[in-house]
Structures are given as structure tokens and as C-alpha cells.
C-alpha atoms as a PDB file:
ATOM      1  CA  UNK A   1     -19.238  24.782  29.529  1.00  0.00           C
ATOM      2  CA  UNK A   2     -16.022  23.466  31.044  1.00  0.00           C
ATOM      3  CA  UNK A   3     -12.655  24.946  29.123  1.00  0.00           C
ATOM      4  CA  UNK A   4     -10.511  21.239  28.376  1.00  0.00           C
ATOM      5  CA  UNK A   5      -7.308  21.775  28.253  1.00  0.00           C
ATOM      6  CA  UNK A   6      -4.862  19.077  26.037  1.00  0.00           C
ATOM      7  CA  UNK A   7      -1.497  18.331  25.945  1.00  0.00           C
ATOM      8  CA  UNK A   8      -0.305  17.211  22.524  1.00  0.00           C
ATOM      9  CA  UNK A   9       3.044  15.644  22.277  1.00  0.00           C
ATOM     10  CA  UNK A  10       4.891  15.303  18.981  1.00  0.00           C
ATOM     11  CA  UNK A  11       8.083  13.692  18.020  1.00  0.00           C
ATOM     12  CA  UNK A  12       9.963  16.165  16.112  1.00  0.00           C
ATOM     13  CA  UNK A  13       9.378  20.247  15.149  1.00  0.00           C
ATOM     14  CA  UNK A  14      10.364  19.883  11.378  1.00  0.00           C
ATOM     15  CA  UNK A  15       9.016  16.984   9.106  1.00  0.00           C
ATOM     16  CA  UNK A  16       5.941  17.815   6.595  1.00  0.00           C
ATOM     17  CA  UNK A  17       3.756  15.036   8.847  1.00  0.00           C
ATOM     18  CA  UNK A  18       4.625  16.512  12.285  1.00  0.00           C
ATOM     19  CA  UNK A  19       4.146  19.934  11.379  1.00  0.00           C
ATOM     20  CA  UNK A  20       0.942  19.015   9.811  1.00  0.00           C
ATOM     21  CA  UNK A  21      -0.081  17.550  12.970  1.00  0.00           C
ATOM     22  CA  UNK A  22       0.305  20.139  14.943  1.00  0.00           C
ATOM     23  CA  UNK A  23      -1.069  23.130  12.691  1.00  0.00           C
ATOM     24  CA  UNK A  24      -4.342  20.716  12.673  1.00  0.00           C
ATOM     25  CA  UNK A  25      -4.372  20.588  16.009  1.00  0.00           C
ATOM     26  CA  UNK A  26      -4.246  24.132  16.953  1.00  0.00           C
ATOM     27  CA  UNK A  27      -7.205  24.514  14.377  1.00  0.00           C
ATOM     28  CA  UNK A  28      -9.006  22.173  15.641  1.00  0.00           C
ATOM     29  CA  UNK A  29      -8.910  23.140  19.062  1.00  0.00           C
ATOM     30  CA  UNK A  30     -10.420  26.884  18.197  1.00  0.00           C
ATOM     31  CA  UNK A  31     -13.148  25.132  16.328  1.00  0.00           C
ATOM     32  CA  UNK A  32     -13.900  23.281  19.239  1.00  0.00           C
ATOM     33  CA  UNK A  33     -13.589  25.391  22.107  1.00  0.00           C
ATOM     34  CA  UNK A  34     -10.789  23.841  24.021  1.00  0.00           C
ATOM     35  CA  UNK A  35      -6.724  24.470  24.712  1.00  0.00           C
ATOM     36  CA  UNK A  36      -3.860  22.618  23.202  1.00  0.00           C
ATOM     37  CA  UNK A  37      -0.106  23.352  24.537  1.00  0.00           C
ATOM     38  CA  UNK A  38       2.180  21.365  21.315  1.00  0.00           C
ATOM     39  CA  UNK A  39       5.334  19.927  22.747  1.00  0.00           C
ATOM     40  CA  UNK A  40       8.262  18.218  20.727  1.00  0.00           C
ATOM     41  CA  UNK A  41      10.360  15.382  21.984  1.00  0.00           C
ATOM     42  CA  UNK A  42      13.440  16.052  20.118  1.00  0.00           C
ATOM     43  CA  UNK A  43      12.980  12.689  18.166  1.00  0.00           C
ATOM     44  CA  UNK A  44      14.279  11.312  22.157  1.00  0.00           C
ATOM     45  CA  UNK A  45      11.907   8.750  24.047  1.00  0.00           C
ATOM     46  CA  UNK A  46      13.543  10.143  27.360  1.00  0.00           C
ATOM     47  CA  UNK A  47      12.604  13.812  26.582  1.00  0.00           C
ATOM     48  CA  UNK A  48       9.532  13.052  26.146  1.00  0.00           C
ATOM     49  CA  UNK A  49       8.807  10.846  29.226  1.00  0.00           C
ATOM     50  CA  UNK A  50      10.321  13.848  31.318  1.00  0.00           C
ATOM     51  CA  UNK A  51       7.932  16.392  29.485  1.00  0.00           C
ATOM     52  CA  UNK A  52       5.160  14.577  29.590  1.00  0.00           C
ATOM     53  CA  UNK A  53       5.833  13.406  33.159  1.00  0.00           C
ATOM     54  CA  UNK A  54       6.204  17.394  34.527  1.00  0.00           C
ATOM     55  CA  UNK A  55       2.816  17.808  33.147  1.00  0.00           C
ATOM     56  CA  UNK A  56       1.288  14.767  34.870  1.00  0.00           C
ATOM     57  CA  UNK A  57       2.781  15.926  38.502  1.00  0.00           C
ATOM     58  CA  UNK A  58       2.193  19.143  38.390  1.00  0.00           C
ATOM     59  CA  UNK A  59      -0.425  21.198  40.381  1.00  0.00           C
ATOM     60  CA  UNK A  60      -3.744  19.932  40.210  1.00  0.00           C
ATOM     61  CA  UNK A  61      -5.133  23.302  38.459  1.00  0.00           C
ATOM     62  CA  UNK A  62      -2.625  23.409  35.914  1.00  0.00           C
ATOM     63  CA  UNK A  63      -2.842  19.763  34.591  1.00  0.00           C
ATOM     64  CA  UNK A  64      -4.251  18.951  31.720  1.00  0.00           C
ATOM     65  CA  UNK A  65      -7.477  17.299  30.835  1.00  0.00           C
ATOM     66  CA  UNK A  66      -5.811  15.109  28.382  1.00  0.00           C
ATOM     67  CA  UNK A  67      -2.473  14.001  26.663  1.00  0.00           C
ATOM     68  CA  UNK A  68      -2.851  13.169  22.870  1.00  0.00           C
ATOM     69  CA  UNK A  69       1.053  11.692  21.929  1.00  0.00           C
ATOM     70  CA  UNK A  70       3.280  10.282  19.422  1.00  0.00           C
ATOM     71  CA  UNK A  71       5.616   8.039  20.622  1.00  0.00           C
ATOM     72  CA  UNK A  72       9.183   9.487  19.901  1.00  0.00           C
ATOM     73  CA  UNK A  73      10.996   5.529  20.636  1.00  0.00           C
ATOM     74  CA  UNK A  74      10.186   1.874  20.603  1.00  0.00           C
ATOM     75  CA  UNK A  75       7.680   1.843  23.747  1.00  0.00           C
ATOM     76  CA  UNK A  76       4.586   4.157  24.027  1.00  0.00           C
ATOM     77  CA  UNK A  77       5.554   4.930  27.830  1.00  0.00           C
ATOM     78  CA  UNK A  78       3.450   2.436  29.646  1.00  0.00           C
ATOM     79  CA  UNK A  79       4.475   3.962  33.410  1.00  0.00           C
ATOM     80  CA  UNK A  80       4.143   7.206  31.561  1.00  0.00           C
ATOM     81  CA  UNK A  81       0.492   6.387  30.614  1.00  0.00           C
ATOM     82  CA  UNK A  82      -0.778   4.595  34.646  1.00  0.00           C
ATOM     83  CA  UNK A  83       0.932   8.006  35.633  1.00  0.00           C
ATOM     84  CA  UNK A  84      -1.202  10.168  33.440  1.00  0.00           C
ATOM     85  CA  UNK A  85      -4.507   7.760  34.168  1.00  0.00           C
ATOM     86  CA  UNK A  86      -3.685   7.375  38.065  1.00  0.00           C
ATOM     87  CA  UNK A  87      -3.741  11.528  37.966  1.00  0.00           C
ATOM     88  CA  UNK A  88      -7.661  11.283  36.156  1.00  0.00           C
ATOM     89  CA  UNK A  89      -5.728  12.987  33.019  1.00  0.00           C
ATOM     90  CA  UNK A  90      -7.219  10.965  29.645  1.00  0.00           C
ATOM     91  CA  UNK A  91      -4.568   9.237  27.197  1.00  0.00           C
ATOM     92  CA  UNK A  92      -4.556   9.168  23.385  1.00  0.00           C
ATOM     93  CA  UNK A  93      -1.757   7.729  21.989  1.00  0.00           C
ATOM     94  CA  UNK A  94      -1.260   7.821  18.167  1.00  0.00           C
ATOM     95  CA  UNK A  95       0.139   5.902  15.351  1.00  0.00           C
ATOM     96  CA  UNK A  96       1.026   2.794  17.882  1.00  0.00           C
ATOM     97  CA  UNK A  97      -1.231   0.455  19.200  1.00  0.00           C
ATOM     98  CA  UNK A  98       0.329  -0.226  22.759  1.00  0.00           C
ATOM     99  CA  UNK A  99      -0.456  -3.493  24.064  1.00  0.00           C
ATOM    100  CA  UNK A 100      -0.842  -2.072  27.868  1.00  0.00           C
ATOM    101  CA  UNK A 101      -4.157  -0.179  26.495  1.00  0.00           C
ATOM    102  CA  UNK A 102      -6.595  -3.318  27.514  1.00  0.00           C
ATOM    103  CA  UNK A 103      -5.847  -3.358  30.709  1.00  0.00           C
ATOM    104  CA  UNK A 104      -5.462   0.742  31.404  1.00  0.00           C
ATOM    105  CA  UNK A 105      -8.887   1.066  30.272  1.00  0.00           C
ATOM    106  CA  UNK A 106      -9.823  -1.241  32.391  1.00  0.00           C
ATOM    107  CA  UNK A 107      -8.111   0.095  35.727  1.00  0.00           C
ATOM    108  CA  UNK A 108      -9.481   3.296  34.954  1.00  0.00           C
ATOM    109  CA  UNK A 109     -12.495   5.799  34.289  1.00  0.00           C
ATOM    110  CA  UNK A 110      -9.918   8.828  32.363  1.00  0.00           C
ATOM    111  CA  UNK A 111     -10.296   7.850  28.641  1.00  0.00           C
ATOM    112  CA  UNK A 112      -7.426   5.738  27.569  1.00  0.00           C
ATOM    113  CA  UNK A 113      -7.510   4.735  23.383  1.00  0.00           C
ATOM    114  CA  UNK A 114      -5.646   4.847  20.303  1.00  0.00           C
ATOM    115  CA  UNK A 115      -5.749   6.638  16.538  1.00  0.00           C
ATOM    116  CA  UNK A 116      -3.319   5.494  13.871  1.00  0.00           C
ATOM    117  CA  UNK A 117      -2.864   5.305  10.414  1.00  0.00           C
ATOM    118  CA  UNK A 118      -3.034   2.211   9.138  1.00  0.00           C
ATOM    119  CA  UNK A 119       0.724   1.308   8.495  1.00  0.00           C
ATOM    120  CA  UNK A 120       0.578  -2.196   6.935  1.00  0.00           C
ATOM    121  CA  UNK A 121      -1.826  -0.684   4.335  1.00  0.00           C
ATOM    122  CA  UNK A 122       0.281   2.226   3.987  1.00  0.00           C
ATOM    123  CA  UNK A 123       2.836  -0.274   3.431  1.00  0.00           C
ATOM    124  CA  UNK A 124       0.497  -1.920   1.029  1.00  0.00           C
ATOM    125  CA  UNK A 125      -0.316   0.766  -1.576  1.00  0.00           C
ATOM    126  CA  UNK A 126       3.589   1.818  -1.697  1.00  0.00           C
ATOM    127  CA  UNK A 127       4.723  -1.708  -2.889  1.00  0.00           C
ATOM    128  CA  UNK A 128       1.252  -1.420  -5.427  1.00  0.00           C
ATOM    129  CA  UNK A 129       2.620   1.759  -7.056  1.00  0.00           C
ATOM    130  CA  UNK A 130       6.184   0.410  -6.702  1.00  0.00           C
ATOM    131  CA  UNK A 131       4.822  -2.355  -9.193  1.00  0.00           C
ATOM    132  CA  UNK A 132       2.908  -0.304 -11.382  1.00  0.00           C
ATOM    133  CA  UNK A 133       6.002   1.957 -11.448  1.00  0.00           C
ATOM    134  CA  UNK A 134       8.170  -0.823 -12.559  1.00  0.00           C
ATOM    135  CA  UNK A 135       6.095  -3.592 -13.988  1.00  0.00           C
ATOM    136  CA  UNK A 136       8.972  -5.176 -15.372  1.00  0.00           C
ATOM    137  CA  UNK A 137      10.826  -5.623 -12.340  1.00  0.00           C
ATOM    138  CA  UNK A 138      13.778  -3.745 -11.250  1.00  0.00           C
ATOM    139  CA  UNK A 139      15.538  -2.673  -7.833  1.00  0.00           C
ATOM    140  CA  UNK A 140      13.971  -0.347  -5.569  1.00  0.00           C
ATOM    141  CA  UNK A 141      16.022   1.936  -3.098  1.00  0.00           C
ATOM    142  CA  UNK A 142      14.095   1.852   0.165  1.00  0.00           C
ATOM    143  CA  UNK A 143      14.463   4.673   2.384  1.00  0.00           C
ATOM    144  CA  UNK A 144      12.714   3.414   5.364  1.00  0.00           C
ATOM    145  CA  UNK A 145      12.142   4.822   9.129  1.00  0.00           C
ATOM    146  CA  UNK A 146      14.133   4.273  12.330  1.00  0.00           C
ATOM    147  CA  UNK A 147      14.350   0.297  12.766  1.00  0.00           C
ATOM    148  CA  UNK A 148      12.488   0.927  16.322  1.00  0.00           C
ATOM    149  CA  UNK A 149       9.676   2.380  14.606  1.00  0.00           C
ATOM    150  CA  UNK A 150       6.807   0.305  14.445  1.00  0.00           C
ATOM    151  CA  UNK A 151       5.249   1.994  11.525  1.00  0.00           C
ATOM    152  CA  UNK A 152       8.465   1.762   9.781  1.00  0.00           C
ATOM    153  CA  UNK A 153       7.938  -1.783  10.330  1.00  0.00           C
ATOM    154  CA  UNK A 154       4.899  -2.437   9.295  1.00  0.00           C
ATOM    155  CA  UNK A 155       4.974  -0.116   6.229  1.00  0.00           C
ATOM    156  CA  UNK A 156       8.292  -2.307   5.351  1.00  0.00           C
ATOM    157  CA  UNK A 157       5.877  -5.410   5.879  1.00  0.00           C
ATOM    158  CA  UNK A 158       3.275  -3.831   3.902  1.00  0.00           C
ATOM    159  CA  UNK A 159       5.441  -3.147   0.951  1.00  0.00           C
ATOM    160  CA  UNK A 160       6.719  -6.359   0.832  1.00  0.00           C
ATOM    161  CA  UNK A 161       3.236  -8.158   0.421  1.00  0.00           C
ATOM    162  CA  UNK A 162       2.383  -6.423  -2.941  1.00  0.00           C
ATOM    163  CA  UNK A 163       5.355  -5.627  -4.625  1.00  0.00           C
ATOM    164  CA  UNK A 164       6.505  -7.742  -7.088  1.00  0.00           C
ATOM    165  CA  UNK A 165       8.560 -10.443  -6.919  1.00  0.00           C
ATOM    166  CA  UNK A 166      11.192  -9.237  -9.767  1.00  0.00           C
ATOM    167  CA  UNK A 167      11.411  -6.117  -7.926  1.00  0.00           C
ATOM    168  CA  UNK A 168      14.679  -6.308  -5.470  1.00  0.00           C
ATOM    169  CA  UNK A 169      14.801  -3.834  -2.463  1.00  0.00           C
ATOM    170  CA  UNK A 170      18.041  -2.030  -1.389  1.00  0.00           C
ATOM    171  CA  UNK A 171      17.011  -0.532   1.910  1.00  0.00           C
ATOM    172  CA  UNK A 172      18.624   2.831   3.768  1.00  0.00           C
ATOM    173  CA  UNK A 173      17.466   3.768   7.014  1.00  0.00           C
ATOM    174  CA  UNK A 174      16.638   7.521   8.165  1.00  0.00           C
ATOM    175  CA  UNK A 175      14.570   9.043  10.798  1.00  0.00           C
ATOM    176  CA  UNK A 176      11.759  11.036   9.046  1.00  0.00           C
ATOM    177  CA  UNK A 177      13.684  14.061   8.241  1.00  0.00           C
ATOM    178  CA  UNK A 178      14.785  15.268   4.668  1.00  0.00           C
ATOM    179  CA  UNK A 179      18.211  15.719   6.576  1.00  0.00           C
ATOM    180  CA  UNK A 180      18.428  12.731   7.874  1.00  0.00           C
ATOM    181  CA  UNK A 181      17.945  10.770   4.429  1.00  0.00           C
ATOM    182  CA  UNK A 182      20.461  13.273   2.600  1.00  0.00           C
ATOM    183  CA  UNK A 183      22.570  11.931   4.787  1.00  0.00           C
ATOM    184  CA  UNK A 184      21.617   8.211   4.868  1.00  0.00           C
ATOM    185  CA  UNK A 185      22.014   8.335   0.948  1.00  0.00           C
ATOM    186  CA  UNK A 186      25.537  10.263   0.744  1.00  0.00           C
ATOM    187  CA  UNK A 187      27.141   7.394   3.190  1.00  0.00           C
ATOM    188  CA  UNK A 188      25.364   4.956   0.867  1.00  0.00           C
ATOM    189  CA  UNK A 189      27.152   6.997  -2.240  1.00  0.00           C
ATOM    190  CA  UNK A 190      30.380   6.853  -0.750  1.00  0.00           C
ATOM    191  CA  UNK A 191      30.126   2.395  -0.561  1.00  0.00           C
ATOM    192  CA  UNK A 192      32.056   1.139  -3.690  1.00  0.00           C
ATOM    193  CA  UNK A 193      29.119  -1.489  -4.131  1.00  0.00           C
ATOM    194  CA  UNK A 194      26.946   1.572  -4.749  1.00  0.00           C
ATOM    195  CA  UNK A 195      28.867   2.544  -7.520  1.00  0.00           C
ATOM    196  CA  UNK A 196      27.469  -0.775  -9.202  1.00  0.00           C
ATOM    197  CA  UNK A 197      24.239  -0.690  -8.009  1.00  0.00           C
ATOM    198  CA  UNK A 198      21.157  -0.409 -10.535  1.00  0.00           C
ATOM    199  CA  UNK A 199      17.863   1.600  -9.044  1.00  0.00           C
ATOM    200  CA  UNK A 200      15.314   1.737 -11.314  1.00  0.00           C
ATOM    201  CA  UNK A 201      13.254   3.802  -8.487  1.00  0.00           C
ATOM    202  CA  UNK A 202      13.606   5.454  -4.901  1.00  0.00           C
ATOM    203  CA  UNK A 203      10.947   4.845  -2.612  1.00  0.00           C
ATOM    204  CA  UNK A 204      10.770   6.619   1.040  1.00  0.00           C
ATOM    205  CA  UNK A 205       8.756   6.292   4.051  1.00  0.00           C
ATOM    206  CA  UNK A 206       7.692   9.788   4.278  1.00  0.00           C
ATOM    207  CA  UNK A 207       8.313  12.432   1.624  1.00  0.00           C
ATOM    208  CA  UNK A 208      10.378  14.559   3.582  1.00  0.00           C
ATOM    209  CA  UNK A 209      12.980  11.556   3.163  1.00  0.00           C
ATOM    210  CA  UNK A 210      12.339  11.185  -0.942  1.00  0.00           C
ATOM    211  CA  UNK A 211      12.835  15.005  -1.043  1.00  0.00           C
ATOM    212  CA  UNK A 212      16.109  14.378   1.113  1.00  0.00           C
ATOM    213  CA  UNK A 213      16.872  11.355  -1.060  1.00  0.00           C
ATOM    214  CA  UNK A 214      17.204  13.933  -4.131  1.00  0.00           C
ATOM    215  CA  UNK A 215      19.037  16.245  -2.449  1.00  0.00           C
ATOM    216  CA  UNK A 216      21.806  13.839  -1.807  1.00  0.00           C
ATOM    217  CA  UNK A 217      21.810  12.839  -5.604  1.00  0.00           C
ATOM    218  CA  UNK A 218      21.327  16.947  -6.516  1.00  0.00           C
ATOM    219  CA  UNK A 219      25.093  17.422  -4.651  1.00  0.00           C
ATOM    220  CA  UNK A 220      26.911  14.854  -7.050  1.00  0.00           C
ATOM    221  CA  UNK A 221      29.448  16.645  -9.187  1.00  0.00           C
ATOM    222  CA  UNK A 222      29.583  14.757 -12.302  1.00  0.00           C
ATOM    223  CA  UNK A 223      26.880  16.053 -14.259  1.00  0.00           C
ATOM    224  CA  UNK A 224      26.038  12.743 -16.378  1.00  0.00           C
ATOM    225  CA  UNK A 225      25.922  11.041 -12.947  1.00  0.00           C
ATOM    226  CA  UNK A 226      23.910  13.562 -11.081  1.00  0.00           C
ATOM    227  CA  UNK A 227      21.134  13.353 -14.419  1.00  0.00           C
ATOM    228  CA  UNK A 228      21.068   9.506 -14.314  1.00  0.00           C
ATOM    229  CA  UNK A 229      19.834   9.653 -10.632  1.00  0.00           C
ATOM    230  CA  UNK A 230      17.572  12.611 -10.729  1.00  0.00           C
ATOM    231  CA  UNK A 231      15.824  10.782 -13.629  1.00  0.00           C
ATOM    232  CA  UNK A 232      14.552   7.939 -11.423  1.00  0.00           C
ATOM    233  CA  UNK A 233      11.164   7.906 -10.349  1.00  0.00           C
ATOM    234  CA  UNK A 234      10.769   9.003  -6.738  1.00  0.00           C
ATOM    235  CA  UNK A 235       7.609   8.437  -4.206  1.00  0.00           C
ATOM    236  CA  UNK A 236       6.738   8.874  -0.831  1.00  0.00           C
ATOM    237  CA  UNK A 237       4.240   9.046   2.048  1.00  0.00           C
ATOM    238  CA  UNK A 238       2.462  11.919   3.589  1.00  0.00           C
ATOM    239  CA  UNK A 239       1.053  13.624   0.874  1.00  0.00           C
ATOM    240  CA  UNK A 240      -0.294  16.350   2.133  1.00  0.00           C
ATOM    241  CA  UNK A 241      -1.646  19.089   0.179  1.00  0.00           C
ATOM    242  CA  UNK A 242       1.152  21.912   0.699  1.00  0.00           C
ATOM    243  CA  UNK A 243       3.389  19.484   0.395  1.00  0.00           C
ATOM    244  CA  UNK A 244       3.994  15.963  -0.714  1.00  0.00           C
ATOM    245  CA  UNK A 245       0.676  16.763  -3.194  1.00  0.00           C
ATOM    246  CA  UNK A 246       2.628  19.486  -4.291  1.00  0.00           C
ATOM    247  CA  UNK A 247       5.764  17.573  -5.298  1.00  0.00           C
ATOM    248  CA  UNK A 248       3.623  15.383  -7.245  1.00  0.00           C
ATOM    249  CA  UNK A 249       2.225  18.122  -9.119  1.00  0.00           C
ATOM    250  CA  UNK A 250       5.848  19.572  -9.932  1.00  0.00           C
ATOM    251  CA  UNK A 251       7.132  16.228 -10.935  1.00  0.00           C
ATOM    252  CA  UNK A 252       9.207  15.993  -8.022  1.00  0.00           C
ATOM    253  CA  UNK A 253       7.778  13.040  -6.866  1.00  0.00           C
ATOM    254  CA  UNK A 254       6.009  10.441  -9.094  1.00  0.00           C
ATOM    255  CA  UNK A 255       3.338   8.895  -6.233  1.00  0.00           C
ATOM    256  CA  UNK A 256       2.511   9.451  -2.502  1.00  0.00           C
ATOM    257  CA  UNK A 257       0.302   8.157  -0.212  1.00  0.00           C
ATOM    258  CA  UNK A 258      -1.929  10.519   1.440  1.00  0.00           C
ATOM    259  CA  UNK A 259      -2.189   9.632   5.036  1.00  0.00           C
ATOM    260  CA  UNK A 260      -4.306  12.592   7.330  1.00  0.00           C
ATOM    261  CA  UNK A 261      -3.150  13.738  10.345  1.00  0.00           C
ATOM    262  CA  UNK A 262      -5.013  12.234  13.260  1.00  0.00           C
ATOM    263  CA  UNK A 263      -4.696  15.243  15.594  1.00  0.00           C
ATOM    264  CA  UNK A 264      -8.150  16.402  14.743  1.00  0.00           C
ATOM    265  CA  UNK A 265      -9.440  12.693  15.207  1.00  0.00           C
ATOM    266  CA  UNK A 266      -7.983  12.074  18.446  1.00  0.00           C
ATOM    267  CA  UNK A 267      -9.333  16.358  19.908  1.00  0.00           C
ATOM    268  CA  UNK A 268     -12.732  15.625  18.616  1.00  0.00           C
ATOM    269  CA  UNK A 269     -13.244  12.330  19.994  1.00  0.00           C
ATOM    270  CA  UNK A 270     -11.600  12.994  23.275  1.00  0.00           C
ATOM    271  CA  UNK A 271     -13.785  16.271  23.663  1.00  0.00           C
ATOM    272  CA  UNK A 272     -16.935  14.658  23.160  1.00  0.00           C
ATOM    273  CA  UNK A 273     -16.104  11.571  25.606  1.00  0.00           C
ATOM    274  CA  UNK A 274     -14.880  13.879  28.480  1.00  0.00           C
ATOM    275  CA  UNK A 275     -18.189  15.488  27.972  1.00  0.00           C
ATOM    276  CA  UNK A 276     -20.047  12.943  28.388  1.00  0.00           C
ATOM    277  CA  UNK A 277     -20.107  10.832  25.253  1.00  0.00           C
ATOM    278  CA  UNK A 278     -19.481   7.457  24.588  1.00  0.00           C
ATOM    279  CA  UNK A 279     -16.563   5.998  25.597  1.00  0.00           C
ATOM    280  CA  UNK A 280     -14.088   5.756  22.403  1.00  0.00           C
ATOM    281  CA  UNK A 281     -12.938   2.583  21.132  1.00  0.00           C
ATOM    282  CA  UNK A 282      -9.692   1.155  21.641  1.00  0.00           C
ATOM    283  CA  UNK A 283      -8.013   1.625  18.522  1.00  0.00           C
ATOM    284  CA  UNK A 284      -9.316   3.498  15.770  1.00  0.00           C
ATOM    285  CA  UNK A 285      -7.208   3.541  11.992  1.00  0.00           C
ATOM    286  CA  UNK A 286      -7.855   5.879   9.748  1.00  0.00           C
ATOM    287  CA  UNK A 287      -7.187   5.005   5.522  1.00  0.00           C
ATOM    288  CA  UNK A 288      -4.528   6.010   3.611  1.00  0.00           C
ATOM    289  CA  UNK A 289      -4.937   6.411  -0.752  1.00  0.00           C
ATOM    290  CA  UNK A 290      -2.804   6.523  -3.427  1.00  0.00           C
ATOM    291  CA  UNK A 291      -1.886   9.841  -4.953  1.00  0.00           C
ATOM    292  CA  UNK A 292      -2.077   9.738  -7.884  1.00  0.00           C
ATOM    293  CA  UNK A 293      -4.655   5.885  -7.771  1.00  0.00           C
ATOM    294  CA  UNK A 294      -3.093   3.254  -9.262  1.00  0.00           C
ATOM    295  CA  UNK A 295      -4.788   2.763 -12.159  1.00  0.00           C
ATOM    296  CA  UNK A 296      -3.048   6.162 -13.189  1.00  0.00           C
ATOM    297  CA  UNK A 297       0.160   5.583 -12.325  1.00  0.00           C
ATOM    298  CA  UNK A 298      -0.850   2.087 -14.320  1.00  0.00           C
ATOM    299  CA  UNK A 299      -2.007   2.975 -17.678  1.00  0.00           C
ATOM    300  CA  UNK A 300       1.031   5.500 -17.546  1.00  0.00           C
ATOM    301  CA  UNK A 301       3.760   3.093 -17.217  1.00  0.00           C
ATOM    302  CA  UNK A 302       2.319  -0.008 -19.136  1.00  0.00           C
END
């Protein structure tokens, strides 16, 4: 049996999400039987066109089968991807839905599809506990991915559709790291209209950021200050077991949404259609849940 041999391209090396991606990757592949080489952009769209780009013209032998990627910037790398097809290398691109994928399949034979979570629903379930969070109403700080993000986007857009309408949204952005929302939240600390802002709750995109969110309140000196903010219910998005699951457990966070990494997904279909298989759709979306459901975090704060 031929030995595949995948490229998998990730945004960043730190991040509960990315990491998780990648150490499901590298088990999946020895379940399977094939290769993966894990590359990180550096959170940089340009890095990771160049990377991905010295794989694609390099020596026949030592290309690889596939590329399975996650955009780092605001365009999945369209040239990128006719490159990688034009070369008979397959392309998987995750957590995006390009609009160029139509007509690559199309042009070519290499497998050319998409596996993403399904952001607006992500979205969806974060305003839901939001509102069973605050059922009165209240304000909501929003820590919320890069603004070229499209699942930053539509998770925003999600959120908005089920919260509540007495809940207002104050909104920081960060880009998926805990240091990166420490940050966001300490410039946001040092505004004088923070000082008379009420936040009844801190919602992030990814719980990497909510963790980051309460290490920015953790650093404030005055103790009755520090307390009032560490009080707050906090949730996030990820939840995965070692971590985000965890937090919930510990009381660190109050909610999460589970979303599963999609490395194993996209290996496991693009294995069995280079061998042969069916061809894969175009788009595939896996489901995200509530952690804990809602009617928990419901009955708790009725």
C-alpha cells in the first residue's frame, strides 16, 4: 500500500485549539498509516503562502500527497491552492469555506474540499448561554477574534441572533492567544470610560482569550477591584478536554463550547479518497455543544 504523505498547515504553535489540532493529527496519521509534517504560519498569511508554496515546487519525490490548512489571514490562498492542484497535490482547507473551491474542483482530478466548524452556530450557542447566564439582561464584554477572521465573524453574527435583547455587548478584539487578550483587556483598563463600565459577564472567542481575559483582571492592584472582576462569570470556546473542559470543572470558566478539531476529519477523508474512495464533498461542518447544555447553566441561574 502506497505511504501518503500530508502537509498540515496551522496558524499559530500555542493556543489550546491549534495545539489540539495538531496533536490529533499526528495521532491520527499513525492510526492510519500515513505521514504528516505540522507547519505554523506565525499567525502571518505571507509565511504561510511561502511555506506552503516551497512545498508545492519542490522535487517531485519529496512533495506531498496532500495539504490540509488553516488559513492564517483574510483569503484562503486561492493562487496558493491552483498551485498545489496544478502540481496533482490534494487541498483541504479548514474552518473557511473559500469561494474559489467550485471551480478548483472542477479544473482538477487532486481532491480539493473543505472541513469547518460551524461558526454561526458556534456563534449561536455562546449568545444562548450568554442569556441563560444573564436572564435579566446586563452588558457582556466580548473578546472576539481578529476582525479578518471569518469565524470571528460569523461567531460575532451568531451571538448576536440569540442573545438577548437587554443584554449590551462591549467588544475587545484579540487574536486567539491568552496573550494577546491580556493585553487587549489591560489597554481597555487603562480607557477612563472603562472605569464606568458595568460587565455583568466576559465572553471570549476561544478560551485561551477568557483565560487571558482573567489574567489581565488577576494583575489589578486594588484588591476590592481585582475581586469585583474575578467574580464575573467567564465563558469561552474550544472546550477541549485538557483544557477549556477543565476550566469549567475548576470554576474558572462558567460555559464553553466544545468544538473538535477537524484534523482527524480532514486525514481520514482525504486518505480514503486518494485511495480510491469517493470523492469528498465540498464543504463538510462538523457541530459544536454547549458545555455545560443549557438547560444547566438555565435552571442554575433562574
Amino acid at each position: 500500500m502506497k505511504k501518503w504523505h500530508f502537509l498540515v498547515s496551522l496558524i499559530i504553535d500555542d493556543g489550546d485549539y491549534q495545539t489540539e489540532q495538531a496533536n490529533a493529527a499526528q495521532e491520527t496519521a499513525r492510526r492510519l498509516g500515513v505521514e504528516v509534517q505540522i507547519l505554523y504560519a506565525e499567525n502571518d498569511s505571507i509565511t504561510q503562502s511561502q511555506q506552503l508554496l516551497t512545498a508545492i515546487q519542490s522535487r517531485p519525490e519529496s512533495r506531498p500527497h496532500g495539504i490540509i490548512f488553516e488559513p492564517a489571514g483574510g483569503t484562503a490562498l486561492p493562487q496558493v491552492a491552483q498551485a498545489a492542484v496544478s502540481a496533482g497535490i490534494a487541498w483541504v482547507v479548514l474552518n473557511r469555506g473559500p469561494s474559489y473551491l467550485p471551480e478548483l474542483r472542477k479544473a482538477s482530478s487532486a481532491p480539493a474540499f473543505a472541513i469547518s466548524a460551524d461558526h454561526l452556530e458556534i456563534g449561536r450557542l455562546q449568545g444562548r448561554q450568554i442569556s441563560a447566564l444573564l436572564p435579566k439582561g446586563g452588558c457582556v464584554l466580548h473578546i472576539q477574534g481578529p476582525s479578518h477572521s471569518p469565524a470571528a465573524l460569523e461567531r460575532t453574527e451568531g451571538m448576536r441572533q440569540t442573545k438577548l435583547e437587554t443584554i449590551q455587548v462591549q467588544a475587545l478584539r484579540a487574536k486567539w492567544t491568552a496573550e494577546s487578550s491580556t493585553r487587549a483587556v489591560q489597554s481597555w483598563l487603562s480607557l477612563t470610560t472603562s472605569r464606568n463600565a458595568r460587565i455583568d459577564l466576559v465572553a471570549a472567542q476561544d478560551d485561551s482569550m477568557a483565560m487571558g481575559a482573567r489574567g489581565a483582571f488577576e494583575q489589578i492592584e486594588d484588591a476590592v477591584e481585582r475581586d469585583k472582576w474575578l467574580r464575573l462569570p467567564y465563558i469561552g470556546c474550544d472546550g477541549l478536554p485538557k483544557t477549556g473542559q477543565e476550566y469549567v470543572r475548576k470554576g474558572l470558566l462558567a460555559a464553553t463550547v466544545y468544538i473538535q478539531p477537524n484534523t482527524p476529519l480532514a486525514l481520514e477523508m482525504l486518505t480514503k479518497a486518494l485511495a480510491g474512495g469517493a470523492r469528498p464533498p465540498e464543504k463538510t461542518l462538523t457541530t459544536p455543544k454547549s458545555i455545560p447544555s443549557l438547560e444547566e447553566l438555565a435552571s442554575k441561574h433562574s
